[in-house]
C-alpha atoms as a PDB file:
ATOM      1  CA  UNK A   1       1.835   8.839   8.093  1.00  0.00           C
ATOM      2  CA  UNK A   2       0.120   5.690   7.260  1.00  0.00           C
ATOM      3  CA  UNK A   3      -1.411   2.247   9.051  1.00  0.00           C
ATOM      4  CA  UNK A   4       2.191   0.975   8.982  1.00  0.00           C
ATOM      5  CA  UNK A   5       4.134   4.163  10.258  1.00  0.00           C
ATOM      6  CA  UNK A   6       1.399   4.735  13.264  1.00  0.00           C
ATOM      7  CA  UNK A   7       1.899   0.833  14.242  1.00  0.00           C
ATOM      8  CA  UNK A   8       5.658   1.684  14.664  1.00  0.00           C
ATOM      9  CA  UNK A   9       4.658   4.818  16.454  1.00  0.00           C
ATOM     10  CA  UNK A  10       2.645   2.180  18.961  1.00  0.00           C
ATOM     11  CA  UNK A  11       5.567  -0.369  19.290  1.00  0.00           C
ATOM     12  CA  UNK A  12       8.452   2.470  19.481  1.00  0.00           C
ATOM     13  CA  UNK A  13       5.837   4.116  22.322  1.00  0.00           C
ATOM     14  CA  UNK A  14       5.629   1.195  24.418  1.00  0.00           C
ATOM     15  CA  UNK A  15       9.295   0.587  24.563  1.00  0.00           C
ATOM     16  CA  UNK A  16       9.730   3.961  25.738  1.00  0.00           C
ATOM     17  CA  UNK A  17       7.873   3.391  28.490  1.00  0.00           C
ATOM     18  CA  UNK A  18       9.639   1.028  29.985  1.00  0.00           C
ATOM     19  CA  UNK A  19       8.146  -2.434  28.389  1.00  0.00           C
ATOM     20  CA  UNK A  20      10.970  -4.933  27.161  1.00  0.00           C
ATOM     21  CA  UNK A  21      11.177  -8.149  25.559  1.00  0.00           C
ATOM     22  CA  UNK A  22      10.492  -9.791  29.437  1.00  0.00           C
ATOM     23  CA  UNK A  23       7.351  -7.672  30.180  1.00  0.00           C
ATOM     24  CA  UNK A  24       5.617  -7.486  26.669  1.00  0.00           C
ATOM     25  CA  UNK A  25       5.910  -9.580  23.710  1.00  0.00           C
ATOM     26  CA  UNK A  26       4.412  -7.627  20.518  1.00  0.00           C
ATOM     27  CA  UNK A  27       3.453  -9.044  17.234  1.00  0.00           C
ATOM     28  CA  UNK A  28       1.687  -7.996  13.864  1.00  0.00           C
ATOM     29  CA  UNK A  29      -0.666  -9.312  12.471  1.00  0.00           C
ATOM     30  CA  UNK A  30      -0.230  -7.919   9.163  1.00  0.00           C
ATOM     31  CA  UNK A  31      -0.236 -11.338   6.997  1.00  0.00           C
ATOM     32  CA  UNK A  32      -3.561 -11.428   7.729  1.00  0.00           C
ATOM     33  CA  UNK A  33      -4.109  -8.150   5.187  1.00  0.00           C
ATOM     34  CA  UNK A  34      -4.569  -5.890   8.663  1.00  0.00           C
ATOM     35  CA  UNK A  35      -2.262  -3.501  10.529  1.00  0.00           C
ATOM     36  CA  UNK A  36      -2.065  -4.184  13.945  1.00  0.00           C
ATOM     37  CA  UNK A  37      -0.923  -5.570  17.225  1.00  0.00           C
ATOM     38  CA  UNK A  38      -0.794  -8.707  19.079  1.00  0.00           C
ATOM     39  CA  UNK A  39       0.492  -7.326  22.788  1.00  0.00           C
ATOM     40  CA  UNK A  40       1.030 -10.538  25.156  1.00  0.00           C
ATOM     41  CA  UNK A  41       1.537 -10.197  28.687  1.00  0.00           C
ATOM     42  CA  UNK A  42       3.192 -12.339  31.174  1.00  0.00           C
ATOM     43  CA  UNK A  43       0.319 -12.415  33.385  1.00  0.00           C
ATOM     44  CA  UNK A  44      -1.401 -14.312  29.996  1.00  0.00           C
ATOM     45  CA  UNK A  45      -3.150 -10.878  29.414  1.00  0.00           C
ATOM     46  CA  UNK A  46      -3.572 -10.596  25.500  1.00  0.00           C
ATOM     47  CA  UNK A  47      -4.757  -7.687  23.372  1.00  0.00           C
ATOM     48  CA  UNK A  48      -5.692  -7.158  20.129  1.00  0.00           C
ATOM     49  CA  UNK A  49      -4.890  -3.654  18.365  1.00  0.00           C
ATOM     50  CA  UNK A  50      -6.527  -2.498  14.949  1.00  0.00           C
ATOM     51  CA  UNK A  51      -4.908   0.256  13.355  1.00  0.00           C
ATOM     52  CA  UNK A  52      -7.284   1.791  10.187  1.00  0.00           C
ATOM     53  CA  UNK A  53      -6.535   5.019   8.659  1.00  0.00           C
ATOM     54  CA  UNK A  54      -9.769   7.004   8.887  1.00  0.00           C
ATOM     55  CA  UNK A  55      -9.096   9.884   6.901  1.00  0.00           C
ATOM     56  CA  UNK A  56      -6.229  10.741   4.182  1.00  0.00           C
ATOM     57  CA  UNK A  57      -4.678  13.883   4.218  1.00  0.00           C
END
């Protein structure tokens, strides 16, 4: 798995817990040469996710 494959793991884990397009809006920000997340909540709540591969198998 890679940066890209473990940010799908991240969005495709969040759906399944019940977030939708109403409760969560998600967005990459991979055009700025990163993996990641942009996770926006209603209540104006906004986080920033990383995702860096450490280590290569």
């Amino acid at each position: 798995m890679d940066e890209q494959g473990m940010v799908n793991v991240l969005i495709e884990s969040l759906y399944a817990m019940g977030y939708d397009e109403e409760s969560i809006q998600i967005r990459t920000f991979e055009e700025a040469g990163n993996k990641g997340l942009v996770l926006s909540f209603p209540s104006g709540n906004e986080f920033q996710v990383t995702v860096v591969q450490s280590r290569r198998g």
